[in-house]
N, C-alpha and C. Protein backbone atom coordinates (compact mmCIF):
# COMPACT_ATOMS: atom_id res chain seq x y z
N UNK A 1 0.85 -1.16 0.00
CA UNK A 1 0.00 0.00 0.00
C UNK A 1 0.91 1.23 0.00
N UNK A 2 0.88 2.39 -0.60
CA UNK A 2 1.83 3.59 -1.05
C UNK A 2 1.15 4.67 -0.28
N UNK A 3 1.94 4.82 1.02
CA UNK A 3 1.19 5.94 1.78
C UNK A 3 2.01 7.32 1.64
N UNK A 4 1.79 8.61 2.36
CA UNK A 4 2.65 9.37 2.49
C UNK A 4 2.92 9.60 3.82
N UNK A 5 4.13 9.81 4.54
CA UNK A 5 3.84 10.22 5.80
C UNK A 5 5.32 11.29 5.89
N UNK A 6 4.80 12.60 6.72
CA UNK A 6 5.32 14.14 7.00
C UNK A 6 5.72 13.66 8.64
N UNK A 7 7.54 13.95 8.58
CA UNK A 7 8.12 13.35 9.74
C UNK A 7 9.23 14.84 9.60
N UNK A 8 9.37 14.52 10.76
CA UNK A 8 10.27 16.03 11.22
C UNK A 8 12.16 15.13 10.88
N UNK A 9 12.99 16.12 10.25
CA UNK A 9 14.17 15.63 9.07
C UNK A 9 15.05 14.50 9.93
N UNK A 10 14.72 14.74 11.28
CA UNK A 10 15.50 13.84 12.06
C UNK A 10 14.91 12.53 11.95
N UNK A 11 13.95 11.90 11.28
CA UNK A 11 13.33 10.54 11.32
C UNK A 11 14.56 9.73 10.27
N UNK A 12 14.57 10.61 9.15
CA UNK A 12 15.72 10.27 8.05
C UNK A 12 17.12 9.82 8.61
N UNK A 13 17.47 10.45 9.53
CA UNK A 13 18.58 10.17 10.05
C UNK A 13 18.57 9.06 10.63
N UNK A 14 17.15 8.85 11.67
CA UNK A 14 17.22 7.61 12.70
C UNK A 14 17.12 6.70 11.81
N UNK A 15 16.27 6.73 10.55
CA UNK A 15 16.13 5.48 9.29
C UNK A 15 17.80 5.40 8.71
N UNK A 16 18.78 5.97 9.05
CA UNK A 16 20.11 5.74 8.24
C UNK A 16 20.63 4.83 9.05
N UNK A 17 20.82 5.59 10.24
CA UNK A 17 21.51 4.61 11.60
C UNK A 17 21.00 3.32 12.12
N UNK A 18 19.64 2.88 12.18
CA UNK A 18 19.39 2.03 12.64
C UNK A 18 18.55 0.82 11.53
N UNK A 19 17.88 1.69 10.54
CA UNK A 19 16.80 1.10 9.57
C UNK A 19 15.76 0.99 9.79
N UNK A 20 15.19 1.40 11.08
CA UNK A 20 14.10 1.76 11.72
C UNK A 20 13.76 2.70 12.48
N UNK A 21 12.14 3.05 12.05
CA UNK A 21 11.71 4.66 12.89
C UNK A 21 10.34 3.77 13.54
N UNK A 22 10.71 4.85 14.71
CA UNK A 22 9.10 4.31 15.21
C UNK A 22 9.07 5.45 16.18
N UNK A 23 7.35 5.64 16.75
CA UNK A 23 7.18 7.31 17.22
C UNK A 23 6.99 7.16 18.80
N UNK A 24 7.71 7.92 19.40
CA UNK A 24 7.65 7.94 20.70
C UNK A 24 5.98 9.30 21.00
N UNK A 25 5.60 8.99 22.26
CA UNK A 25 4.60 9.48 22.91
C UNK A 25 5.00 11.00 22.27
N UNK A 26 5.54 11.28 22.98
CA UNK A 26 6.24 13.28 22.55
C UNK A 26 5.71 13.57 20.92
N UNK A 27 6.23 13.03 19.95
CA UNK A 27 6.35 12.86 18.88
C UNK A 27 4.46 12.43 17.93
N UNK A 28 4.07 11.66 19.02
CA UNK A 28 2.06 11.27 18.57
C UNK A 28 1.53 12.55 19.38
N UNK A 29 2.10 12.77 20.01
CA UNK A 29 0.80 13.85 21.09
C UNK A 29 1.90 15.03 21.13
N UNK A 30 1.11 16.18 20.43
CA UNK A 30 1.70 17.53 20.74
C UNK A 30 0.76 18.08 20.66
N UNK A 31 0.23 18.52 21.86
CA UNK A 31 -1.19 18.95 22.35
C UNK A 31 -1.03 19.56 23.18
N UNK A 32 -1.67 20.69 24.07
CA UNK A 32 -2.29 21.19 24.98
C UNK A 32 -2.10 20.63 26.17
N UNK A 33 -1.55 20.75 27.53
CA UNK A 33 -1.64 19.91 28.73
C UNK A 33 -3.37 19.47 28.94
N UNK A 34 -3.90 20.83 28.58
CA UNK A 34 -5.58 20.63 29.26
C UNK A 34 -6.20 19.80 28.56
N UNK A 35 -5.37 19.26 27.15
CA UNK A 35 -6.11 18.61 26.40
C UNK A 35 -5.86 17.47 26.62
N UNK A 36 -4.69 17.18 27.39
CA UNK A 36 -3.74 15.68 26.72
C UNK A 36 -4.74 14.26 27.62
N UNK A 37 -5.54 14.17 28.92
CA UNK A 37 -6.10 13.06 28.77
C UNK A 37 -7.26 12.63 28.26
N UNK A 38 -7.76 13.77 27.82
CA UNK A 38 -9.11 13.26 26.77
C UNK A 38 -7.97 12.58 25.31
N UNK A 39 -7.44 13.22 25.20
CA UNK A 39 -6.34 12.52 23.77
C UNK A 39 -5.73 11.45 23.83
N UNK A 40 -5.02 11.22 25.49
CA UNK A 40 -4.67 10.25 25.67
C UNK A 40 -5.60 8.76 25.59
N UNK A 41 -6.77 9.30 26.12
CA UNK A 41 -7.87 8.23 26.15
C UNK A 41 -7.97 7.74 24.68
N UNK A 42 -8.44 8.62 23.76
CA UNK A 42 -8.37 8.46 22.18
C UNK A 42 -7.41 7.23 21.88
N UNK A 43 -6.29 7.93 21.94
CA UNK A 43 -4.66 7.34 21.74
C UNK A 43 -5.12 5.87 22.25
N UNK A 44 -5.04 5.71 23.54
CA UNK A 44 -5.34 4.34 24.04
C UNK A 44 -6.16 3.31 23.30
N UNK A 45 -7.18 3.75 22.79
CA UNK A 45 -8.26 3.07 22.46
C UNK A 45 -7.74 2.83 21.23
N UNK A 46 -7.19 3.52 20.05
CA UNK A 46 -6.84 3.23 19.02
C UNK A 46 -5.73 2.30 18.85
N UNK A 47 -4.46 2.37 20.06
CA UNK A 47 -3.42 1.39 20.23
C UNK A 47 -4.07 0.10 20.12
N UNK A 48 -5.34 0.01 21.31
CA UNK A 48 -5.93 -1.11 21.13
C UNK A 48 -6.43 -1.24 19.89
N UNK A 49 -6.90 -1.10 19.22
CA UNK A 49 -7.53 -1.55 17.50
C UNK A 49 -6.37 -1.79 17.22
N UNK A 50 -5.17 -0.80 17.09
CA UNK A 50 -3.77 -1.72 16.39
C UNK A 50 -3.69 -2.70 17.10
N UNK A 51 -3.67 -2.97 17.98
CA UNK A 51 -3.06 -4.50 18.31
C UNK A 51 -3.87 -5.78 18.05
N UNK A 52 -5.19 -5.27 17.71
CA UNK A 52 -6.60 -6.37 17.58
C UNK A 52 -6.73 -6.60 16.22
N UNK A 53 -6.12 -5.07 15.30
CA UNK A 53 -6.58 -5.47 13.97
C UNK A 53 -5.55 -5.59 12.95
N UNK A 54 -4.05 -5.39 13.93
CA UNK A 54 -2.81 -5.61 12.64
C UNK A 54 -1.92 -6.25 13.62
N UNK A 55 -2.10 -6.39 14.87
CA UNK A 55 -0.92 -7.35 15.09
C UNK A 55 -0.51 -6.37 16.75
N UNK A 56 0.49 -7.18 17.45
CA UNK A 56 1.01 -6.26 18.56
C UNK A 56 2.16 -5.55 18.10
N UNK A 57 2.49 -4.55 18.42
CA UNK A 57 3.79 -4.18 17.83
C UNK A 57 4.99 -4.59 18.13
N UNK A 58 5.87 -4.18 17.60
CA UNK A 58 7.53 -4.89 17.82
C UNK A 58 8.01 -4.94 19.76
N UNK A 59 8.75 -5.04 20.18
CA UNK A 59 9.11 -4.96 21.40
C UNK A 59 9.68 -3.38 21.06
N UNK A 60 9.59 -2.39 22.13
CA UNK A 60 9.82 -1.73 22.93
C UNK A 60 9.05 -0.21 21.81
N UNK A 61 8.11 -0.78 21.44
CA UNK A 61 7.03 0.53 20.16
C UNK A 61 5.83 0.37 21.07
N UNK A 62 5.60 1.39 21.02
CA UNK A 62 3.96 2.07 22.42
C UNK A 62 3.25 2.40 20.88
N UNK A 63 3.89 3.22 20.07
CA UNK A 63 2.74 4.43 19.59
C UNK A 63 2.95 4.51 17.67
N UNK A 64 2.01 4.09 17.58
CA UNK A 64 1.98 4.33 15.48
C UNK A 64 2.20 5.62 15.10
N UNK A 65 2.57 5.38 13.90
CA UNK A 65 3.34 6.22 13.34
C UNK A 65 1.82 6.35 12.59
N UNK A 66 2.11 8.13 11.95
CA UNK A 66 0.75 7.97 10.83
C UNK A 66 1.08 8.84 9.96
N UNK A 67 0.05 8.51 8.70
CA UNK A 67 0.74 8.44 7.31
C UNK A 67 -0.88 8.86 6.62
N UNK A 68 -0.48 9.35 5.60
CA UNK A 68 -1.93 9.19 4.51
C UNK A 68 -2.01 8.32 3.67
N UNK A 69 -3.62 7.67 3.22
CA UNK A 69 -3.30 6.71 2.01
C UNK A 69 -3.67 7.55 0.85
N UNK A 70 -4.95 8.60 1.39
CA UNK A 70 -6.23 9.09 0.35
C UNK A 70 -6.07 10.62 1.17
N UNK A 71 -5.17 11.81 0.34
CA UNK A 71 -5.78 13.31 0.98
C UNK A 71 -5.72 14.00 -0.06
N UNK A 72 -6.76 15.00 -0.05
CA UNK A 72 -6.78 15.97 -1.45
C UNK A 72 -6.42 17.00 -0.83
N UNK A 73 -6.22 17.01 0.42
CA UNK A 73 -5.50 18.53 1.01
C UNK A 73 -4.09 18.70 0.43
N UNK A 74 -4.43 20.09 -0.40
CA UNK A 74 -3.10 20.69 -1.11
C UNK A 74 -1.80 20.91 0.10
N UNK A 75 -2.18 20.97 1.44
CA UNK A 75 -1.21 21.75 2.22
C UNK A 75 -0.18 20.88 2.87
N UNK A 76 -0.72 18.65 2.33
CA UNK A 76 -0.04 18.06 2.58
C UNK A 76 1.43 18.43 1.18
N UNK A 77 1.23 18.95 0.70
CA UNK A 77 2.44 18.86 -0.48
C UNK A 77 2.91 20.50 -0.94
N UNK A 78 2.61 21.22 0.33
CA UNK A 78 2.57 22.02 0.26
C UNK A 78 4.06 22.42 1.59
N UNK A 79 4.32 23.91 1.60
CA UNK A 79 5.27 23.97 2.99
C UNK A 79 4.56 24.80 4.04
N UNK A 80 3.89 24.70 4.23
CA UNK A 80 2.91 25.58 5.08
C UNK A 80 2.50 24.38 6.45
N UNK A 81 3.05 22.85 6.27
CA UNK A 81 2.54 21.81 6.96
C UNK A 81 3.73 21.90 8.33
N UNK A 82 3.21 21.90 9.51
CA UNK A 82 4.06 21.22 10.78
C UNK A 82 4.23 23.09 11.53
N UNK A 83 5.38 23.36 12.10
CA UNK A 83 6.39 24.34 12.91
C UNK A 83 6.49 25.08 11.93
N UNK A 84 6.90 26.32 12.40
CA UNK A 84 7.60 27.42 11.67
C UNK A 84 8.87 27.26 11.60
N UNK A 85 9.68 26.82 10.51
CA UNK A 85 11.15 27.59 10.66
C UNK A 85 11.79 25.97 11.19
N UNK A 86 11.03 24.84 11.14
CA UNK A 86 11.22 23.06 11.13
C UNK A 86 11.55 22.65 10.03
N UNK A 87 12.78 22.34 10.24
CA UNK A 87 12.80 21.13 8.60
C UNK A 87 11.93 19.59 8.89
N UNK A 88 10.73 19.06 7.46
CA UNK A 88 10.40 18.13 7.83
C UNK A 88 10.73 17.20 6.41
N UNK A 89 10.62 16.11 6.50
CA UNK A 89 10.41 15.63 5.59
C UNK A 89 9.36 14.86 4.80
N UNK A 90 8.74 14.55 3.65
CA UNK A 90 7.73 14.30 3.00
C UNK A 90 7.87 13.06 2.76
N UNK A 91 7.76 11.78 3.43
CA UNK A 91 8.07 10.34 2.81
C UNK A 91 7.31 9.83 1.86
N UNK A 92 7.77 9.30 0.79
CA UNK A 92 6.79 8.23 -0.14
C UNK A 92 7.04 7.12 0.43
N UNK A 93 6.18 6.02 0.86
CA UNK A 93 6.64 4.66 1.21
C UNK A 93 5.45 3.74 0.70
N UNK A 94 5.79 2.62 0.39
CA UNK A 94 4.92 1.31 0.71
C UNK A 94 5.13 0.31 1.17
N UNK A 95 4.11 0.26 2.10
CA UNK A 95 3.91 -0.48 3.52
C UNK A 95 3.16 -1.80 3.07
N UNK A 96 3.58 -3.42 3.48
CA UNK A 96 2.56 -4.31 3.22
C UNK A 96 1.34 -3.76 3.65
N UNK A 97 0.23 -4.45 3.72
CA UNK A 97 -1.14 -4.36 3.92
C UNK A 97 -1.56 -4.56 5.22
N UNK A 98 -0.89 -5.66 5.20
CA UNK A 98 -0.59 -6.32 7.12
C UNK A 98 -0.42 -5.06 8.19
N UNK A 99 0.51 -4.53 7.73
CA UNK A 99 1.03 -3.66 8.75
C UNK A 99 0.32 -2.51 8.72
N UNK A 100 -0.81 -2.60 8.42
CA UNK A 100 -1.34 -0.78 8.49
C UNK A 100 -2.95 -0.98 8.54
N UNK A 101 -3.49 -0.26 9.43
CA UNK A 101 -4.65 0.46 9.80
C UNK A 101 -5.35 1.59 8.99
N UNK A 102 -6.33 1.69 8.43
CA UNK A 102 -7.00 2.64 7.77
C UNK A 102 -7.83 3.39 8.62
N UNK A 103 -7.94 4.40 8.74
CA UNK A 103 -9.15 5.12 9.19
C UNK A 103 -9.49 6.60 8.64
N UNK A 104 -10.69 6.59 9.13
CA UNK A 104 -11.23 8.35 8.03
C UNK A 104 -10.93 9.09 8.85
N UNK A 105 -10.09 10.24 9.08
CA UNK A 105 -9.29 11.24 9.34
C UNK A 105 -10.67 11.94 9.89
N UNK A 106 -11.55 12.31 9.20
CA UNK A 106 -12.38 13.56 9.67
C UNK A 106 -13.51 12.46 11.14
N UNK A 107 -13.83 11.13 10.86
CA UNK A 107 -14.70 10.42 11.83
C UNK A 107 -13.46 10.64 12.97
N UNK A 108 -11.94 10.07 12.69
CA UNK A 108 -10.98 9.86 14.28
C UNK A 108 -11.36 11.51 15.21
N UNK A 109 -12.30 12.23 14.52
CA UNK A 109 -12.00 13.51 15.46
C UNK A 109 -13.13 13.24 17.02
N UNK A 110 -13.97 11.98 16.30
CA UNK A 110 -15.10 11.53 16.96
C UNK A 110 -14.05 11.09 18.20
N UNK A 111 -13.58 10.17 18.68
CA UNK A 111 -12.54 9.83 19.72
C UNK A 111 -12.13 10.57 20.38
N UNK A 112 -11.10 11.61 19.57
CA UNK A 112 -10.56 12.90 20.12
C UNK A 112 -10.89 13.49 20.74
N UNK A 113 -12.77 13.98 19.80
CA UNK A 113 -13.89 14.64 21.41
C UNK A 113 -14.35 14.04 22.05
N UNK A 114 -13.95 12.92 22.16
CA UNK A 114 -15.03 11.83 23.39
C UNK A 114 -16.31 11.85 22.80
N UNK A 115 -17.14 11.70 21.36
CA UNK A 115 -18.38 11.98 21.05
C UNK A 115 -18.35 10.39 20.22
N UNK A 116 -19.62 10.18 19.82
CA UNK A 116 -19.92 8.65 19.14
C UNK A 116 -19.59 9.12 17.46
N UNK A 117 -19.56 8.29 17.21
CA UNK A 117 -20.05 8.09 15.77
C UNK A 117 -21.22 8.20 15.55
N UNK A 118 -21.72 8.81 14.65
CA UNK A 118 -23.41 8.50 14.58
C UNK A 118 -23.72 8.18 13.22
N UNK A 119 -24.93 7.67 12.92
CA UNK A 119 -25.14 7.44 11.89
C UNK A 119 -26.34 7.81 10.91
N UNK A 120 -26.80 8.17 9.97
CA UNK A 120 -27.87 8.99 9.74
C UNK A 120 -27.74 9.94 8.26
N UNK A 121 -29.08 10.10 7.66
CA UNK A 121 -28.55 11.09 6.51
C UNK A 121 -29.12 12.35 6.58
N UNK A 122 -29.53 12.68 7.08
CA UNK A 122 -30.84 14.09 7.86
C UNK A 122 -30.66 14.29 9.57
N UNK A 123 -30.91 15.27 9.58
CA UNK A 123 -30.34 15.85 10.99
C UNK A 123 -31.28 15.07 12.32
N UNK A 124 -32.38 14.70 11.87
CA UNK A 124 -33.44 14.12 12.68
C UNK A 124 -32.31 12.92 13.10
N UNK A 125 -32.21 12.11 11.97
CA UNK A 125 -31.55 11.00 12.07
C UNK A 125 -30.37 10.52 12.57
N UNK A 126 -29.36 11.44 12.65
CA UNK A 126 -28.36 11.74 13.01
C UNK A 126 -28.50 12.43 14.43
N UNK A 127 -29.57 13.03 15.12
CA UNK A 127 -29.91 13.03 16.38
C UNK A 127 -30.36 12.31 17.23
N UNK A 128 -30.97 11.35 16.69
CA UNK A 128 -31.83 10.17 17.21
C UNK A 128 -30.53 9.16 17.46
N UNK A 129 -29.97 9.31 16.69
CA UNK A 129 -28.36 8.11 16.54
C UNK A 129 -27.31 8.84 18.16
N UNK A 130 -27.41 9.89 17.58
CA UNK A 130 -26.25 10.35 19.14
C UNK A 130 -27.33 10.31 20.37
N UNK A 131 -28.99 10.44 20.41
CA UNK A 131 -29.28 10.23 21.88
C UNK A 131 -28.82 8.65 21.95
N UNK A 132 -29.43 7.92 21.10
CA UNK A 132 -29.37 6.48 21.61
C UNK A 132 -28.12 6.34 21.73
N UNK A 133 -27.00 6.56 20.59
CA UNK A 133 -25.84 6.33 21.38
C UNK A 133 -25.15 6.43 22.80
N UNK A 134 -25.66 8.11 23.01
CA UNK A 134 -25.49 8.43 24.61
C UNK A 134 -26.22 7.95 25.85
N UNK A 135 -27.25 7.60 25.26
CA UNK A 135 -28.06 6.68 26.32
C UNK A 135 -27.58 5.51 27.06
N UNK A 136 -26.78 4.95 25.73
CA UNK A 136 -25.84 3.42 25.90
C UNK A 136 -24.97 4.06 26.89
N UNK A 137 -24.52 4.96 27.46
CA UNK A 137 -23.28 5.68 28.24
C UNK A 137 -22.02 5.19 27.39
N UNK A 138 -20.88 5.33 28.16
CA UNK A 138 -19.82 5.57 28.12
C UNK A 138 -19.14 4.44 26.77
N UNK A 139 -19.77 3.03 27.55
CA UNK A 139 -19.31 2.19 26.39
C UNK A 139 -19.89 1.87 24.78
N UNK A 140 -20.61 2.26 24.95
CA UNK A 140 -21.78 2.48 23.65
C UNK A 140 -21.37 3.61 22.56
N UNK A 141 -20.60 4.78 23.24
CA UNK A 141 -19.97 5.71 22.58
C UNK A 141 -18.46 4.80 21.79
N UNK A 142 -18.09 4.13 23.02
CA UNK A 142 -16.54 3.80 22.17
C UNK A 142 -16.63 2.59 21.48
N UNK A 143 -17.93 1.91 21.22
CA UNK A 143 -18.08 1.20 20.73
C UNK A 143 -18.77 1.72 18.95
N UNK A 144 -19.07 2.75 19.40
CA UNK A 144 -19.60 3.72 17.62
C UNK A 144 -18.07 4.17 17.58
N UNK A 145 -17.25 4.01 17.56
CA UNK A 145 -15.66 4.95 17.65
C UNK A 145 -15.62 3.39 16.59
N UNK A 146 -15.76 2.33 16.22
CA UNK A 146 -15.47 1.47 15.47
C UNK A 146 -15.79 1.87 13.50
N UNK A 147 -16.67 2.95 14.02
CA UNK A 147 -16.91 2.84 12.44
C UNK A 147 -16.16 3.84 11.36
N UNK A 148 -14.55 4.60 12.76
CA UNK A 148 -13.93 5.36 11.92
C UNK A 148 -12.92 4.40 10.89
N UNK A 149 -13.14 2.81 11.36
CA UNK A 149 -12.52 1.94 10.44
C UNK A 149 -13.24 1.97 8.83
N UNK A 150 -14.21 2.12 9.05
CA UNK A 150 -15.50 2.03 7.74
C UNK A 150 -14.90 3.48 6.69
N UNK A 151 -13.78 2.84 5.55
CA UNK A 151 -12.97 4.35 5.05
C UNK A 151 -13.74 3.84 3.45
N UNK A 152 -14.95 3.22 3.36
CA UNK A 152 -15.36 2.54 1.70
C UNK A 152 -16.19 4.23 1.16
N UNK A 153 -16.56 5.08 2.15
CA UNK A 153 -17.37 6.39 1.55
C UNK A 153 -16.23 7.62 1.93
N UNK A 154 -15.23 7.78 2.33
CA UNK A 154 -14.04 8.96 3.25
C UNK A 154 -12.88 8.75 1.69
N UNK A 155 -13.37 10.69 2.01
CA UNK A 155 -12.16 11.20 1.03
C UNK A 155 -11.04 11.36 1.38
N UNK A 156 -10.83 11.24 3.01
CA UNK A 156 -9.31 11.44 3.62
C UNK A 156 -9.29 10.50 4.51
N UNK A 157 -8.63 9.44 3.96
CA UNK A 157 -8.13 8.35 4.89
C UNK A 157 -6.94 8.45 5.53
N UNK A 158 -6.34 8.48 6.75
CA UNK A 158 -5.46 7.72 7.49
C UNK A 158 -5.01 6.85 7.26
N UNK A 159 -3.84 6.71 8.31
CA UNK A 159 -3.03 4.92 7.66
C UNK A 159 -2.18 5.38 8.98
N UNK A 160 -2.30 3.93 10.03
CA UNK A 160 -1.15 3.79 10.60
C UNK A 160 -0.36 2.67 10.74
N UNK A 161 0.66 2.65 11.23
CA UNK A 161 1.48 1.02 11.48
C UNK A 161 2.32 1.39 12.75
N UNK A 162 3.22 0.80 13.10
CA UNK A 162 4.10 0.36 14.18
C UNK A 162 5.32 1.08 13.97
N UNK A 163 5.80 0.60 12.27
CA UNK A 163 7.09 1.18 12.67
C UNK A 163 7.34 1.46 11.38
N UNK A 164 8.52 2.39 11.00
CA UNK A 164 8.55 2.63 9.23
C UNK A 164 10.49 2.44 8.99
N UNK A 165 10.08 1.49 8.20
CA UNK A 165 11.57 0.56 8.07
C UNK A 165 12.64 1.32 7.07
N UNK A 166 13.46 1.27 6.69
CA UNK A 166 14.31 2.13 5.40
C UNK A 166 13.69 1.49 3.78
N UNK A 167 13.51 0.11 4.27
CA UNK A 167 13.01 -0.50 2.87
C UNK A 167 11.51 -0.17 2.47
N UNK A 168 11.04 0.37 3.42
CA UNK A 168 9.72 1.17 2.76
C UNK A 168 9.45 2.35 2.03
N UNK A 169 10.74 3.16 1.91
CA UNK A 169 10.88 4.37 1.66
C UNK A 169 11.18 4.06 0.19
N UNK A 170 9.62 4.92 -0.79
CA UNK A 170 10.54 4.98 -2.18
C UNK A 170 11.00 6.08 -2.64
N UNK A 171 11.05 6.70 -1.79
CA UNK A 171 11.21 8.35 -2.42
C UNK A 171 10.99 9.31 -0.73
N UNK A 172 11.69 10.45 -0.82
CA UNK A 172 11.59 11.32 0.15
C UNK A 172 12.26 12.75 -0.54
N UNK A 173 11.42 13.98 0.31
CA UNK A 173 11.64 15.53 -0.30
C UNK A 173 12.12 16.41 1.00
N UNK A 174 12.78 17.10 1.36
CA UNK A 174 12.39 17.81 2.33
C UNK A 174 11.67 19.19 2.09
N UNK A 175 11.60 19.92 3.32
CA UNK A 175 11.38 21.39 3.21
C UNK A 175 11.45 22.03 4.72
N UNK A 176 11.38 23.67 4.72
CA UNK A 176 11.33 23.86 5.34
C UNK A 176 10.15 24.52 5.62
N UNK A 177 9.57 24.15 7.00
CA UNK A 177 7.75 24.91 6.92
C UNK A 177 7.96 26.40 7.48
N UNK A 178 7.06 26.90 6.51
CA UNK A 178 6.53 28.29 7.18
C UNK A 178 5.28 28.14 8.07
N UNK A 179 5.16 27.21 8.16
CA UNK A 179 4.17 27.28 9.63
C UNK A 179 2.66 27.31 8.63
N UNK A 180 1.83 27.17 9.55
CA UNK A 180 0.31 27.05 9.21
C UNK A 180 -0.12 28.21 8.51
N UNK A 181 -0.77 27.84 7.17
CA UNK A 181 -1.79 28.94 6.43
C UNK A 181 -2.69 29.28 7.70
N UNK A 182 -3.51 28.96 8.44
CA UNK A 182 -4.26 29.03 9.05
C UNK A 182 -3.98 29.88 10.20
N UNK A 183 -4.26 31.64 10.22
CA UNK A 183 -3.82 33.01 10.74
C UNK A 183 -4.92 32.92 12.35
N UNK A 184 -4.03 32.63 13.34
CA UNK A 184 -5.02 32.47 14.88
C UNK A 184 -5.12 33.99 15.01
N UNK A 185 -4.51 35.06 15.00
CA UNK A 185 -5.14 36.18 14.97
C UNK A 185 -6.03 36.58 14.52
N UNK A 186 -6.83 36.10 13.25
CA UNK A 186 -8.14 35.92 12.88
C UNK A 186 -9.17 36.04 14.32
N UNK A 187 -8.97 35.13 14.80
CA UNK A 187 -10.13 34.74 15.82
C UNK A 187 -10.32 36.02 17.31
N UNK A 188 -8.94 36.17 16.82
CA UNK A 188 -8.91 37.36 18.15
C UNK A 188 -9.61 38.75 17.54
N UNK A 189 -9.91 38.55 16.38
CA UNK A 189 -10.48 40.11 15.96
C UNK A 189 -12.17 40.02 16.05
């Protein structure tokens, strides 16, 4: 499977020296303190699907690495992606099939907020889906968190795995980012 995955220039290096990258906690979660155990919870729950639906990972790997299979966002191929003033790099790789997880990028935000999946094509319907979901409580929610696997209708799929080897790499670009199109002074006006 031919994913892309945006790694900060030092991953290249650790892929020279050793032949293997894999992502430490620091590196998956760069978040907010106030945010980090609702994320962490996320995080958790998804480790578990990797380990249920591709395997356990190698000895001494906690946390997947992630990659795109399917994005029409220009700003992945763009330099506007990651830090200001960061060199990152742009990997081409392909990953067996085995080793990687799909999910729809815009449903994983469902986890992130602690909210269900719902299901529905009209707003009625799609309300009726999140009471009953919430009704189920706590486990009923993370049990609709299953259908960010369901990527057969998602224009932006995800892709994760365990670890990203040197022999996966068919190609790599760097750059340096100017930081996010996306102006937070906006919001303050």
């Amino acid at each position: 499977m031919k994913l892309v995955t945006i790694q900060p220039i030092e991953v290249l290096a650790a892929l020279r020296k050793t032949g293997t990258f894999s992502s430490s906690y620091a590196e998956t979660i760069g978040i907010e303190e106030d945010c980090r155990n609702q994320i962490s919870n996320a995080f958790a729950w998804y480790i578990d699907q990797m380990k249920a639906r591709v395997g356990a990972a190698p000895d001494g790997v906690y946390y997947p690495i992630w990659a795109w299979y399917k994005n029409d966002d220009s700003s992945l191929y763009d330099d506007t992606w990651g830090e200001a003033g960061k060199t990152y790099a742009r990997i081409e790789i392909e990953v067996e099939d085995e080793r990687v997880l799909l999910s729809d990028f815009t449903e994983w935000h469902n986890p992130l907020n602690n909210s269900p999946c719902c299901e529905g094509e009209t707003d009625e319907e799609l309300d009726a889906s999140y009471d009953a979901i919430v009704a189920g409580g706590e486990e009923a929610i993370k049990e609709s968190w299953s259908k960010i696997f369901d990527v057969s209708k998602s224009d932006c799929i995800q892709a994760t795995f365990w670890e990203l080897r040197s022999e996966d790499i068919l190609s790599y670009g760097t750059f340096v980012s100017k930081g996010s199109s996306f102006d937070t002074e906006e919001l303050d006006a």
